[in-house]
N, C-alpha and C. Protein backbone atom coordinates (compact mmCIF):
# COMPACT_ATOMS: atom_id res chain seq x y z
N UNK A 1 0.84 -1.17 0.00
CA UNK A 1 0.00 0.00 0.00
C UNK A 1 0.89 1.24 0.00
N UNK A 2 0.60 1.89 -1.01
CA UNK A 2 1.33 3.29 -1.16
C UNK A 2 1.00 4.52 -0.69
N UNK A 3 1.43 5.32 0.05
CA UNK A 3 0.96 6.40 0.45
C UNK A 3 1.85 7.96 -0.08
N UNK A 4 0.92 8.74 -0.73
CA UNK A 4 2.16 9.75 -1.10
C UNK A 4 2.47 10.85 -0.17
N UNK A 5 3.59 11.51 -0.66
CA UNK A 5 4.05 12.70 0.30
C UNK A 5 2.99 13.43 1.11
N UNK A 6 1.81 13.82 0.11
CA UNK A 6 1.37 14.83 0.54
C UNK A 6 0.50 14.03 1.77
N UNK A 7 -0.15 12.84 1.88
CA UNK A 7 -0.93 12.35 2.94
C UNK A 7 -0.03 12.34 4.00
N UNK A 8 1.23 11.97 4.02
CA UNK A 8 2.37 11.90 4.85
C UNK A 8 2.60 13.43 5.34
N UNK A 9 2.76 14.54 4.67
CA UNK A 9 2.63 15.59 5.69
C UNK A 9 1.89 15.97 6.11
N UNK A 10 0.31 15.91 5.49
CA UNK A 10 -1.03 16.37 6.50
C UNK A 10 -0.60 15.55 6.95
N UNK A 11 -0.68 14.60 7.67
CA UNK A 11 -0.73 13.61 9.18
C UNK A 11 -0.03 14.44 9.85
N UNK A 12 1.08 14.72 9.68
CA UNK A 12 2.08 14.76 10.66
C UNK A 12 1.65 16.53 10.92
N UNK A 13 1.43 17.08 9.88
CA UNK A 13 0.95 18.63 10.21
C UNK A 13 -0.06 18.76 11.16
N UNK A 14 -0.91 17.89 10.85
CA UNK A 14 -2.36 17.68 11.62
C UNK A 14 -2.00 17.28 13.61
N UNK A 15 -0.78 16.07 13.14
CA UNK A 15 -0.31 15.97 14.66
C UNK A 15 0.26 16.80 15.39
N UNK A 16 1.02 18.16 14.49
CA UNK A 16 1.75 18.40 14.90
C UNK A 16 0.33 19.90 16.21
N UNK A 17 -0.27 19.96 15.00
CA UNK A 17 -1.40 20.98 15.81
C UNK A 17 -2.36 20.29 17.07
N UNK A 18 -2.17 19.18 16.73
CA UNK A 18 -2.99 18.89 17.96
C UNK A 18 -1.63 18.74 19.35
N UNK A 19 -0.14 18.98 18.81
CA UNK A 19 0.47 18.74 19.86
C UNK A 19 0.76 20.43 20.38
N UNK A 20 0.52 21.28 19.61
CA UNK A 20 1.13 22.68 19.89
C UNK A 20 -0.62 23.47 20.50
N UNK A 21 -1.11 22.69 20.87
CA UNK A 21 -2.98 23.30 21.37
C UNK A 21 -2.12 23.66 22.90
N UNK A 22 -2.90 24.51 23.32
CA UNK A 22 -2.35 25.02 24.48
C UNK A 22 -3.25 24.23 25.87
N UNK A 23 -3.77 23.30 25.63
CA UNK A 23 -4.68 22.35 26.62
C UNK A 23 -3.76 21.22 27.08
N UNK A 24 -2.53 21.13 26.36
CA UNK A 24 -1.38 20.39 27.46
C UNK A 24 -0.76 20.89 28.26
N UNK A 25 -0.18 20.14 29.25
CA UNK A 25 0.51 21.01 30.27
C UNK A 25 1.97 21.81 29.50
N UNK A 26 2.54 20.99 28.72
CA UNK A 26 3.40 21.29 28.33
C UNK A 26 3.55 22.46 27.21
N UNK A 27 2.63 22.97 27.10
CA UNK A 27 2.19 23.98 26.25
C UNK A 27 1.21 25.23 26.76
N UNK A 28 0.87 24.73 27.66
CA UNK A 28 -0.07 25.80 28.04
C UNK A 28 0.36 27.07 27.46
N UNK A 29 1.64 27.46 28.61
CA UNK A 29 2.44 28.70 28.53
C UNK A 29 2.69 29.52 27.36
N UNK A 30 2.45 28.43 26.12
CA UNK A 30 2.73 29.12 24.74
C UNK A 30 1.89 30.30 24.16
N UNK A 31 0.69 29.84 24.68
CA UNK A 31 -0.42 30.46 24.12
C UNK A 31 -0.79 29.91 22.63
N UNK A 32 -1.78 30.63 22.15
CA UNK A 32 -2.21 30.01 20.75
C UNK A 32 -0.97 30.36 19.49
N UNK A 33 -0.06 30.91 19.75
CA UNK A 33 0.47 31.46 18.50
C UNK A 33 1.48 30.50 17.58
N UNK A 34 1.80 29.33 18.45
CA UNK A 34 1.91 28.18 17.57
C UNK A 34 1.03 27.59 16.56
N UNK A 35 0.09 27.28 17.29
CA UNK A 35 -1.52 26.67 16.93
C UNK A 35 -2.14 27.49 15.74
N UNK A 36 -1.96 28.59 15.76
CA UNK A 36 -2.44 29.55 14.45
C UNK A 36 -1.37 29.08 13.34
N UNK A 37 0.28 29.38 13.79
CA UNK A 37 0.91 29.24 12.50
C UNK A 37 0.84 27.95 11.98
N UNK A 38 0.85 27.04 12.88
CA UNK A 38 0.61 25.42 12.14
C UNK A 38 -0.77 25.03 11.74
N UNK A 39 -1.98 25.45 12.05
CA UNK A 39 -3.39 25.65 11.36
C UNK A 39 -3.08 26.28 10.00
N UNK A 40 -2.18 27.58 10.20
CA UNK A 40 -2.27 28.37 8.88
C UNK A 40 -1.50 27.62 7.47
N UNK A 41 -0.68 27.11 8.34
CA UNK A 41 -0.01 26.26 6.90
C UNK A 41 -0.66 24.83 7.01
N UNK A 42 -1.64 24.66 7.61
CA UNK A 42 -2.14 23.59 7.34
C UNK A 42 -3.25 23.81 5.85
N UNK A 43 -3.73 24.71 6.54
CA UNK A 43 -4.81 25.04 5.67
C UNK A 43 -4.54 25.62 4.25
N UNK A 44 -3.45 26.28 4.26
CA UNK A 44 -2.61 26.85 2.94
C UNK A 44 -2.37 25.47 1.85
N UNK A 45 -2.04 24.06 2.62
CA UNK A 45 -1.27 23.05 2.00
C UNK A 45 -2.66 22.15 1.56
N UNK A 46 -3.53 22.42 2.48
CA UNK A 46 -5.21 21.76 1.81
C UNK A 46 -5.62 22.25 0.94
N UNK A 47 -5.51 23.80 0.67
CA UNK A 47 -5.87 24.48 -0.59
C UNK A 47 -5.58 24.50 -1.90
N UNK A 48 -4.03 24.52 -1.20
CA UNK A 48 -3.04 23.55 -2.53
C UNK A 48 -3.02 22.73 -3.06
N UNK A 49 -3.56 21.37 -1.59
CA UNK A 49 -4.10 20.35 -2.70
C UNK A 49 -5.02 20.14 -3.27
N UNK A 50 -6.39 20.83 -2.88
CA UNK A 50 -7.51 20.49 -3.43
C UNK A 50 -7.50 21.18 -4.97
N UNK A 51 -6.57 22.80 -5.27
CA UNK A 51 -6.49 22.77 -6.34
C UNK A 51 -5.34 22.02 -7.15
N UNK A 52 -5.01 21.11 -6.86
CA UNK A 52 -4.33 20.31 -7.90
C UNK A 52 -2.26 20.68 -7.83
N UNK A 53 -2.37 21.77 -7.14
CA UNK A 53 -0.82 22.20 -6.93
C UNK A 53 0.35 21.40 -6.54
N UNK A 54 -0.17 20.20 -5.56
CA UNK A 54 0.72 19.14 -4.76
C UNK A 54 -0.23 18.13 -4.93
């Protein structure tokens, strides 16, 4: 079973936002401004793919 790049970095983009949410302890302190920039290029790289770019 083959999986290409791009499913391979949403996952890991997707993990990476649910690890930078400020509802862990280990994050609290950050505040949201992780969580925005890794949403924002999440969502930039969905757009991309849905139009055909990646």
């Amino acid at each position: 079973m083959s999986m290409s790049i791009s499913t391979i970095i949403f996952t890991i983009l997707f993990l990476m936002l649910l690890g930078v949410l400020p509802v862990w302890s280990h994050s609290r302190q950050w505040g949201y401004a992780p969580t925005q920039v890794v949403g924002l290029v999440l969502i930039i790289l969905l757009v991309l793919a849905l139009i055909g770019i990646i």
